[in-house]
N, C-alpha and C. Protein backbone atom coordinates (compact mmCIF):
# COMPACT_ATOMS: atom_id res chain seq x y z
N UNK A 1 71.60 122.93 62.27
CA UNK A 1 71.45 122.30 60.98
C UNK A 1 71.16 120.82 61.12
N UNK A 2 72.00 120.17 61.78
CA UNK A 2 71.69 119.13 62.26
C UNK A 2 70.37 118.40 63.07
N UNK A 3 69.92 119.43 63.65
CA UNK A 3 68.46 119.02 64.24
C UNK A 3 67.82 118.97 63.34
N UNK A 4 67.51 120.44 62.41
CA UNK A 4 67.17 120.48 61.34
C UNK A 4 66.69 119.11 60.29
N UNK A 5 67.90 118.67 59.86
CA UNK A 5 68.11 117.52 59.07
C UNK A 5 67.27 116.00 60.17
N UNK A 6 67.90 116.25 61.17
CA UNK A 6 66.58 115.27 61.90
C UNK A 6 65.33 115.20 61.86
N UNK A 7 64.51 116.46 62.46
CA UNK A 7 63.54 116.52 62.04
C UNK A 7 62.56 116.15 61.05
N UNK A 8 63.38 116.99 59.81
CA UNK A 8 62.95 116.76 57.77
C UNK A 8 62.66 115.07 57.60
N UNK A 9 64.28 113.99 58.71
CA UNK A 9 63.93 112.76 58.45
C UNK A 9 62.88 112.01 59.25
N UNK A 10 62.32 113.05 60.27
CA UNK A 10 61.50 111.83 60.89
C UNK A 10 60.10 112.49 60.35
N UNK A 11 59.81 113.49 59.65
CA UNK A 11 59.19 113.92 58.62
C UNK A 11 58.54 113.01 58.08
N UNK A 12 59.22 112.99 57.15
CA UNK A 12 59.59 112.12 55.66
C UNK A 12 59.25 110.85 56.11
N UNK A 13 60.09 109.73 56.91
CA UNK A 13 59.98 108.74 56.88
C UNK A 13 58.71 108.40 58.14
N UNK A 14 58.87 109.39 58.59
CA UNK A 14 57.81 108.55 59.66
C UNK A 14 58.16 107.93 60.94
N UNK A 15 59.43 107.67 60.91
CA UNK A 15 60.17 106.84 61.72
C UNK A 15 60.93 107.88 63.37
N UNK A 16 60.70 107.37 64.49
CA UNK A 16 61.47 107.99 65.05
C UNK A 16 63.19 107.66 65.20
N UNK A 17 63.46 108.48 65.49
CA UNK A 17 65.96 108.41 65.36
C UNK A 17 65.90 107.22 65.81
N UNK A 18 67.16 106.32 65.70
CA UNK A 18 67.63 105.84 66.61
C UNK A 18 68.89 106.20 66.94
N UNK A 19 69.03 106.19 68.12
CA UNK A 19 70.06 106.58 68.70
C UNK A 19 71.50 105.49 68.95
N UNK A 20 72.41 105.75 68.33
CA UNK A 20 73.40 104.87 68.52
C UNK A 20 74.55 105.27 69.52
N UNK A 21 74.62 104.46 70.28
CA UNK A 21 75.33 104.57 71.30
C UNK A 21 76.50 103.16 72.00
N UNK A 22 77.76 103.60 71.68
CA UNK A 22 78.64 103.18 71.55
C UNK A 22 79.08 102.38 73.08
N UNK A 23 79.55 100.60 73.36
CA UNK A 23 79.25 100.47 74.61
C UNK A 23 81.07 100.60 75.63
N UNK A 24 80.35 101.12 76.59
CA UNK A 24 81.58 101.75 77.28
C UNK A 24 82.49 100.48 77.24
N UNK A 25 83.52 100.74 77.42
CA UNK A 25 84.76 100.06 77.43
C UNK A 25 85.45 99.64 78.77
N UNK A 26 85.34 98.68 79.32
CA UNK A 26 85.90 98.39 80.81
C UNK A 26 87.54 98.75 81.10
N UNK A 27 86.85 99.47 82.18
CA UNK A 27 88.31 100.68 82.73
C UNK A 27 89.10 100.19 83.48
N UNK A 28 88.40 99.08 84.80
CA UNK A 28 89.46 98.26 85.66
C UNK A 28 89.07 97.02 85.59
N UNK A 29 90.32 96.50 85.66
CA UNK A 29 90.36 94.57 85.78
C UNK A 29 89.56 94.21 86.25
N UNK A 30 88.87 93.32 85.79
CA UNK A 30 88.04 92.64 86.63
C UNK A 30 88.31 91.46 87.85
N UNK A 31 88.00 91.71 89.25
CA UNK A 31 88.47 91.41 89.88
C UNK A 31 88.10 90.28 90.52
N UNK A 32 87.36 89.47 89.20
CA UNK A 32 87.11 87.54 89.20
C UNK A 32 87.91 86.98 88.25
N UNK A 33 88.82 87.90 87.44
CA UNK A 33 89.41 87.19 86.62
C UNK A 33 91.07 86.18 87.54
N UNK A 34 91.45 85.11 86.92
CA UNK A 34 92.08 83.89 87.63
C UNK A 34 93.03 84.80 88.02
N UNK A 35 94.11 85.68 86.12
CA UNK A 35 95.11 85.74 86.80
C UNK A 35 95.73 87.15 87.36
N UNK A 36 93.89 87.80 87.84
CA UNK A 36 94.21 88.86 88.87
C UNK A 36 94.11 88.29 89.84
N UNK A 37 93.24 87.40 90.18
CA UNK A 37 93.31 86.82 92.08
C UNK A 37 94.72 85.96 92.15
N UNK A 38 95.19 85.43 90.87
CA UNK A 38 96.39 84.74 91.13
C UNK A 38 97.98 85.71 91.80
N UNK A 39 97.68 87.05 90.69
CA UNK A 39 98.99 87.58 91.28
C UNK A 39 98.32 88.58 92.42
N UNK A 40 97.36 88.89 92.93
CA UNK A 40 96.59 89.14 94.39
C UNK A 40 97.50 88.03 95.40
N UNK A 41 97.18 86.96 94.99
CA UNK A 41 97.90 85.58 95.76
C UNK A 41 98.88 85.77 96.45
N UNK A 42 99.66 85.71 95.01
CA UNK A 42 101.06 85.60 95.24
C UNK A 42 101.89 86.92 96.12
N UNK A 43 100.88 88.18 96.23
CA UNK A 43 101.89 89.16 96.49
C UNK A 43 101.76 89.00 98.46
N UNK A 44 100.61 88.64 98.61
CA UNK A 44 100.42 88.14 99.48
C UNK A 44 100.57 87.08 100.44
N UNK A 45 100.72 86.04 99.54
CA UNK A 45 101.50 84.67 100.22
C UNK A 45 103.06 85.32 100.58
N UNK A 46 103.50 85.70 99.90
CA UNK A 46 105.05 86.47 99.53
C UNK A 46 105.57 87.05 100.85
N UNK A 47 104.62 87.92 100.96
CA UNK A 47 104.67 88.83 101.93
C UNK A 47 104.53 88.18 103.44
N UNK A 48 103.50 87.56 103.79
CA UNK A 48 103.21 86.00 104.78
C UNK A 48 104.23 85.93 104.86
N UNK A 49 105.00 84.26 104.06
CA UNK A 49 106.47 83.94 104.50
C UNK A 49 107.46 84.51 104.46
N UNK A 50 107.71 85.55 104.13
CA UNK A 50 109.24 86.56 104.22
C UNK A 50 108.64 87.04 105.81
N UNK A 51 107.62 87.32 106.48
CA UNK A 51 107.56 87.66 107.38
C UNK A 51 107.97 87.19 109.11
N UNK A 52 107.11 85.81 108.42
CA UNK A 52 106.85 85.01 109.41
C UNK A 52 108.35 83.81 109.53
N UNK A 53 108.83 84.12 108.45
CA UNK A 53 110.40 82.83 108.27
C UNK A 53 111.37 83.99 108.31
N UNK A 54 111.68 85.04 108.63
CA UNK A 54 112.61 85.83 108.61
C UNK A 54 113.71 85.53 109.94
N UNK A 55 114.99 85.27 109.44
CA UNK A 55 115.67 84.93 110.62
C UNK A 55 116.34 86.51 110.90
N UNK A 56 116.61 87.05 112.30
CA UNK A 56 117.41 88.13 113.15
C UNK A 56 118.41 88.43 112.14
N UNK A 57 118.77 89.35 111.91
CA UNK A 57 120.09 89.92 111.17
C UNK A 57 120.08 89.12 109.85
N UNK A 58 119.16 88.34 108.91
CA UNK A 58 119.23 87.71 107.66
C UNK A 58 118.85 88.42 106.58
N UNK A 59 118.99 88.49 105.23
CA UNK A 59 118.31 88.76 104.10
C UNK A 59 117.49 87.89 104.00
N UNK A 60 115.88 87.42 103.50
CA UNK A 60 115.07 86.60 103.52
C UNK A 60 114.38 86.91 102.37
N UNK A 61 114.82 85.89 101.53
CA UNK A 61 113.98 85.47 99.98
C UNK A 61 113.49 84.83 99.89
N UNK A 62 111.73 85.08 99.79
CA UNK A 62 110.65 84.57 99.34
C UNK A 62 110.26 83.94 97.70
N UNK A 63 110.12 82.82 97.51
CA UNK A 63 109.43 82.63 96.28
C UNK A 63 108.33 81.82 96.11
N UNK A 64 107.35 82.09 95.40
CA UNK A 64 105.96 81.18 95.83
C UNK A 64 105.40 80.71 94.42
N UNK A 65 105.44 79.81 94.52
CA UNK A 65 104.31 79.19 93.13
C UNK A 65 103.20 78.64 93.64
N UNK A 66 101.94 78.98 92.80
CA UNK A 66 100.69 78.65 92.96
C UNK A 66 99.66 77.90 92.17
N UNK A 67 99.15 77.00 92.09
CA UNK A 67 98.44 76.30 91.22
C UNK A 67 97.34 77.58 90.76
N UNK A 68 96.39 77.25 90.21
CA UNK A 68 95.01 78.07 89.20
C UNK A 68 94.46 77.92 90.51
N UNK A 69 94.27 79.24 90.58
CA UNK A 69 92.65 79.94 91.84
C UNK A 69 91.91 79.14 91.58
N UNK A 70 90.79 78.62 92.15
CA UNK A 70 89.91 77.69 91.89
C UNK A 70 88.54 78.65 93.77
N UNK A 71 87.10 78.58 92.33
CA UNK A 71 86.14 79.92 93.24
C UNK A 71 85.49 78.33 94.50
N UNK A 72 85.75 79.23 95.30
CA UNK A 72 84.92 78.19 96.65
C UNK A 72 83.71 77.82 96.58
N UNK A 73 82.98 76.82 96.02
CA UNK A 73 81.39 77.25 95.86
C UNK A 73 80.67 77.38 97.06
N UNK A 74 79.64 78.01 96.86
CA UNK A 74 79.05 78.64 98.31
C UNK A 74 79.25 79.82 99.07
N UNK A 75 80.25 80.49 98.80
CA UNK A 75 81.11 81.73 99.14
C UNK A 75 82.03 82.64 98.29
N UNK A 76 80.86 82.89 97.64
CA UNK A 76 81.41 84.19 96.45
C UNK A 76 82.43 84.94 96.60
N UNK A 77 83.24 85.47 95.46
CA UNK A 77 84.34 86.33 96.56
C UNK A 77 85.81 85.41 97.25
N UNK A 78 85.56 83.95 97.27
CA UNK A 78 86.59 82.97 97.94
C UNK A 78 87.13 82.52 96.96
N UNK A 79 89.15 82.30 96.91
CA UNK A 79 89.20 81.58 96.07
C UNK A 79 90.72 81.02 97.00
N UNK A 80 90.64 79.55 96.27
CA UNK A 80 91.58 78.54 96.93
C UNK A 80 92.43 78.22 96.50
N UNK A 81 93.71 78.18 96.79
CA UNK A 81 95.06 77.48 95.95
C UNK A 81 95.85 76.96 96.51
N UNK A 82 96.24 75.79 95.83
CA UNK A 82 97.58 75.26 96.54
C UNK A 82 99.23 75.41 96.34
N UNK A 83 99.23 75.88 96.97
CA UNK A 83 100.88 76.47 96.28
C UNK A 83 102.25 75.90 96.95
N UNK A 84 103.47 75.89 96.99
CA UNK A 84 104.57 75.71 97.51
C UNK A 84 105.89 77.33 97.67
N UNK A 85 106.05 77.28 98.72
CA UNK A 85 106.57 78.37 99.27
C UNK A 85 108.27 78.31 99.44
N UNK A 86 109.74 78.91 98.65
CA UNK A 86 110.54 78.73 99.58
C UNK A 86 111.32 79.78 99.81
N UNK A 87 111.77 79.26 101.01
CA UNK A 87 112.19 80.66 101.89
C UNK A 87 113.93 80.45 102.24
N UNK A 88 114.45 81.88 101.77
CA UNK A 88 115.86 81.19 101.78
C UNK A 88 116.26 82.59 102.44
N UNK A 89 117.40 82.45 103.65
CA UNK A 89 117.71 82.97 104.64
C UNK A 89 119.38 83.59 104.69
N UNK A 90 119.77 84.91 104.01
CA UNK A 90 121.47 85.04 104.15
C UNK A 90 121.99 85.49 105.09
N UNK A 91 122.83 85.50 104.72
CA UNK A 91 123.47 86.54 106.28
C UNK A 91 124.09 87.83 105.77
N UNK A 92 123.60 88.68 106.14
CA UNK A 92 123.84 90.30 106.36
C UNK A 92 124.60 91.05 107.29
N UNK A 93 125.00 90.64 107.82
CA UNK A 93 126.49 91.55 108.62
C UNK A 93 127.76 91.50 108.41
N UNK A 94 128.16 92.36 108.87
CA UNK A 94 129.31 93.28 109.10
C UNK A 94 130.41 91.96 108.86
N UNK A 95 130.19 91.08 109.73
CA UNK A 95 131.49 90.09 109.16
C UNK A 95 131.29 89.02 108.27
N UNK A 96 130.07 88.86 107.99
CA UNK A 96 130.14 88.49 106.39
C UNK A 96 130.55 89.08 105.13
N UNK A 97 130.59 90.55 105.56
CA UNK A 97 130.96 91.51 104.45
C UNK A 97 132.72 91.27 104.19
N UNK A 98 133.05 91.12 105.78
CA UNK A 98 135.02 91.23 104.74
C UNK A 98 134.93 90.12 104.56
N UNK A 99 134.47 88.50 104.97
CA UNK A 99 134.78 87.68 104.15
C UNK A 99 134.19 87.24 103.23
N UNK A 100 133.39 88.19 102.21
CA UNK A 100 132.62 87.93 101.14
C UNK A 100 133.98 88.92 100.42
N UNK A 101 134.68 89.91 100.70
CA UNK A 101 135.79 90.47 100.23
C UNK A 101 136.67 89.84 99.86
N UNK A 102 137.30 88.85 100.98
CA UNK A 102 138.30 87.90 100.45
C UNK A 102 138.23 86.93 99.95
N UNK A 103 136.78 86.39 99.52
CA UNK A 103 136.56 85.30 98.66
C UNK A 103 136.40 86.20 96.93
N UNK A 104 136.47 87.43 96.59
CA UNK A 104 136.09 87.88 95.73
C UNK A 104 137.70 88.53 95.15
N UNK A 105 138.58 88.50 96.44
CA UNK A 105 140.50 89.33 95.86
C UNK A 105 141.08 87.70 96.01
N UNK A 106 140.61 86.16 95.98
CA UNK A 106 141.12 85.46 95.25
C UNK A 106 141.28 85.58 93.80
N UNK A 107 142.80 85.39 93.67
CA UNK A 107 142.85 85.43 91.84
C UNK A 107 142.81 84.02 91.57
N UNK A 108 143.14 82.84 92.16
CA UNK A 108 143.05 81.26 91.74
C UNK A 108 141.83 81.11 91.45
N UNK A 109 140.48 81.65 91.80
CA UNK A 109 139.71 80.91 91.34
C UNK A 109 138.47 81.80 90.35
N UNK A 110 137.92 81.19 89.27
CA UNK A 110 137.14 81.99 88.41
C UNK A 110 136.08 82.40 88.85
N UNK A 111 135.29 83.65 88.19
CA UNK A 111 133.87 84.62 88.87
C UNK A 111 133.22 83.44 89.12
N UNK A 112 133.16 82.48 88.03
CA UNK A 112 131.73 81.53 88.89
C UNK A 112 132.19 80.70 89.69
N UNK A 113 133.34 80.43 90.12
CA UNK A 113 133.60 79.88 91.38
C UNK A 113 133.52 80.58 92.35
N UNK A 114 133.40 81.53 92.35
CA UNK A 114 133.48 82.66 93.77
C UNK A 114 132.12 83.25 93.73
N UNK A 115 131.57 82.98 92.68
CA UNK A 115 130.04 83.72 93.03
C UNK A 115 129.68 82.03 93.74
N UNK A 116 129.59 80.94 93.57
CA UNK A 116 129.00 79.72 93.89
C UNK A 116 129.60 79.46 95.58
N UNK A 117 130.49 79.98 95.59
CA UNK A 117 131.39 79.52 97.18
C UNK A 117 130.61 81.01 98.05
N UNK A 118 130.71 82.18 97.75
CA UNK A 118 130.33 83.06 98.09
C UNK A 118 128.27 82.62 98.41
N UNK A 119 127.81 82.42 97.60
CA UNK A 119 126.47 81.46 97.72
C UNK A 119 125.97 80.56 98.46
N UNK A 120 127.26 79.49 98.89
CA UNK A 120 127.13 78.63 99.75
C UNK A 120 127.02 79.35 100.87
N UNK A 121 128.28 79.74 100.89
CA UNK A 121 128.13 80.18 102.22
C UNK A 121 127.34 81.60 103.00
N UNK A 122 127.28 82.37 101.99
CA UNK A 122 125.98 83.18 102.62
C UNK A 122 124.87 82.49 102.89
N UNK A 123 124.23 81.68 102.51
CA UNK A 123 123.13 81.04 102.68
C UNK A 123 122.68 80.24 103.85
N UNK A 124 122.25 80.57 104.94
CA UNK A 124 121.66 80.06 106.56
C UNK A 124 120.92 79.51 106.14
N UNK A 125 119.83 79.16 105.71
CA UNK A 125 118.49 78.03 105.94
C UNK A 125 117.97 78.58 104.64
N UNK A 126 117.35 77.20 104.08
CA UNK A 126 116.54 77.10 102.95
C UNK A 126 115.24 76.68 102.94
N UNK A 127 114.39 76.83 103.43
CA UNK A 127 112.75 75.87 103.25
C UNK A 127 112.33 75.52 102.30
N UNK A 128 111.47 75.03 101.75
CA UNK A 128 110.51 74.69 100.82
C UNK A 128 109.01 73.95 101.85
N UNK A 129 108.25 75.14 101.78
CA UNK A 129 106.95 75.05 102.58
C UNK A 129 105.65 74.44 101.78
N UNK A 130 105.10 73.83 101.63
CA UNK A 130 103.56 73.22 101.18
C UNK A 130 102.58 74.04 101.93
N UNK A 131 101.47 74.86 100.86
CA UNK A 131 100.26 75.31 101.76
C UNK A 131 98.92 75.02 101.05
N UNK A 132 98.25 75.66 101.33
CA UNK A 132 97.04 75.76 100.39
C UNK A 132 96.53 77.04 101.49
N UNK A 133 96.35 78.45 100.51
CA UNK A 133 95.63 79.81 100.70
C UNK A 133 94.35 79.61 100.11
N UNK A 134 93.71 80.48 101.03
CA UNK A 134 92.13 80.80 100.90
C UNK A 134 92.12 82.49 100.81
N UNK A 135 91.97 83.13 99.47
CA UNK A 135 91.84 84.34 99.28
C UNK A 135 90.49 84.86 99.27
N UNK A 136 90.45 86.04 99.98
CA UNK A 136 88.85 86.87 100.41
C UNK A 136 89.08 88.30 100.17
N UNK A 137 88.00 88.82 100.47
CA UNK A 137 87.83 90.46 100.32
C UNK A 137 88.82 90.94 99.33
N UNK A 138 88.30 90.37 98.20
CA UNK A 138 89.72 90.57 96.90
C UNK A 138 88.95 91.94 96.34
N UNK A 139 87.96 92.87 96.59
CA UNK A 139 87.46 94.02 96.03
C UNK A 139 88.06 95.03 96.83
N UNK A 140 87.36 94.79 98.29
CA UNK A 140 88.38 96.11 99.33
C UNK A 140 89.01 95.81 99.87
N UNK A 141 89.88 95.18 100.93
CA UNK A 141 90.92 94.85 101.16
C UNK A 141 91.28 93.58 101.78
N UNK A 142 92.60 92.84 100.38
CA UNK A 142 92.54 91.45 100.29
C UNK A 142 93.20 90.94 101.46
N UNK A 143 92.78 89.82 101.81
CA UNK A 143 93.52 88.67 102.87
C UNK A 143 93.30 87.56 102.59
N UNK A 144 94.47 86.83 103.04
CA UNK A 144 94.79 85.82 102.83
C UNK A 144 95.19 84.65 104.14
N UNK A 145 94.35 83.68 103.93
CA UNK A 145 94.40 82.52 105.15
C UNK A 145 95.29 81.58 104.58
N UNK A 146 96.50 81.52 105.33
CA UNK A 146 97.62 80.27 104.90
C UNK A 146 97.22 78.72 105.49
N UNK A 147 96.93 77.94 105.21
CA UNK A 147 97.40 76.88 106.00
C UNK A 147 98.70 75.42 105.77
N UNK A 148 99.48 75.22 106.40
CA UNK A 148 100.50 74.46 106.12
C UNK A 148 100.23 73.38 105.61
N UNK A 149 100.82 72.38 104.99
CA UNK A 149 100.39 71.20 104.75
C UNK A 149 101.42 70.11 104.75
């Protein structure tokens, strides 16, 4: 029926259809936008210093802030940031565990005094690192060049 009714109109008017066609809708991120290469960055810088600052027997917490990706000109695909890195180092064994116990069956002192003393002293080394990353192959598989500063 429908062809039908096509036909009769290009008949009649003379005119051939036009065809309307609706425009597809983008399915994945686009992978020049800032703040996909930004958290690309970050999962990556992240991953870098928890690796490379990890002390023997420590828990090692990474946190990284990064300025705005900024594109390399000349090298499509490159993008540069300067960020600050810090890396904080606990201690995880066996005899930190009972005396993280007996700082917690003090009754003299209140939860946030014993979470803050308990804090101190788990805590081995703290950094705060300066870099600037150079992010690449952000389509198939991303890497990231650290350099210190």
């Amino acid at each position: 029926m429908k062809k039908l009714l096509l036909l009769l109109m290009i008949a009649l008017t003379g005119l051939a259809p036009v065809l309307m066609v609706q425009a597809a809708e983008p399915t994945a991120l686009d992978s020049t936008e800032p703040a996909h290469v930004r958290s690309v960055a970050e999962r990556l810088c992240r991953n870098y210093f928890a690796e490379r600052y990890r002390m023997m027997g420590a828990e090692c917490v990474c946190d990284v802030e990064l300025d705005a990706p900024e594109a390399i000109q000349g090298w499509s695909g490159r993008w540069r940031m300067h960020g600050f890195a810090t890396v904080r180092n606990y201690r995880s064994d066996g005899n930190w565990t009972a005396r993280e116990d007996a700082i917690r069956g003090d009754t003299q002192r209140s939860a946030k005094q014993k979470r803050r003393q308990i804090e101190r002293e788990r805590l081995i080394k703290s950094e705060r690192i300066e870099f600037e990353a150079i992010l690449s192959n952000l389509d198939s598989k991303p890497e990231i060049d650290v350099t210190l500063r």
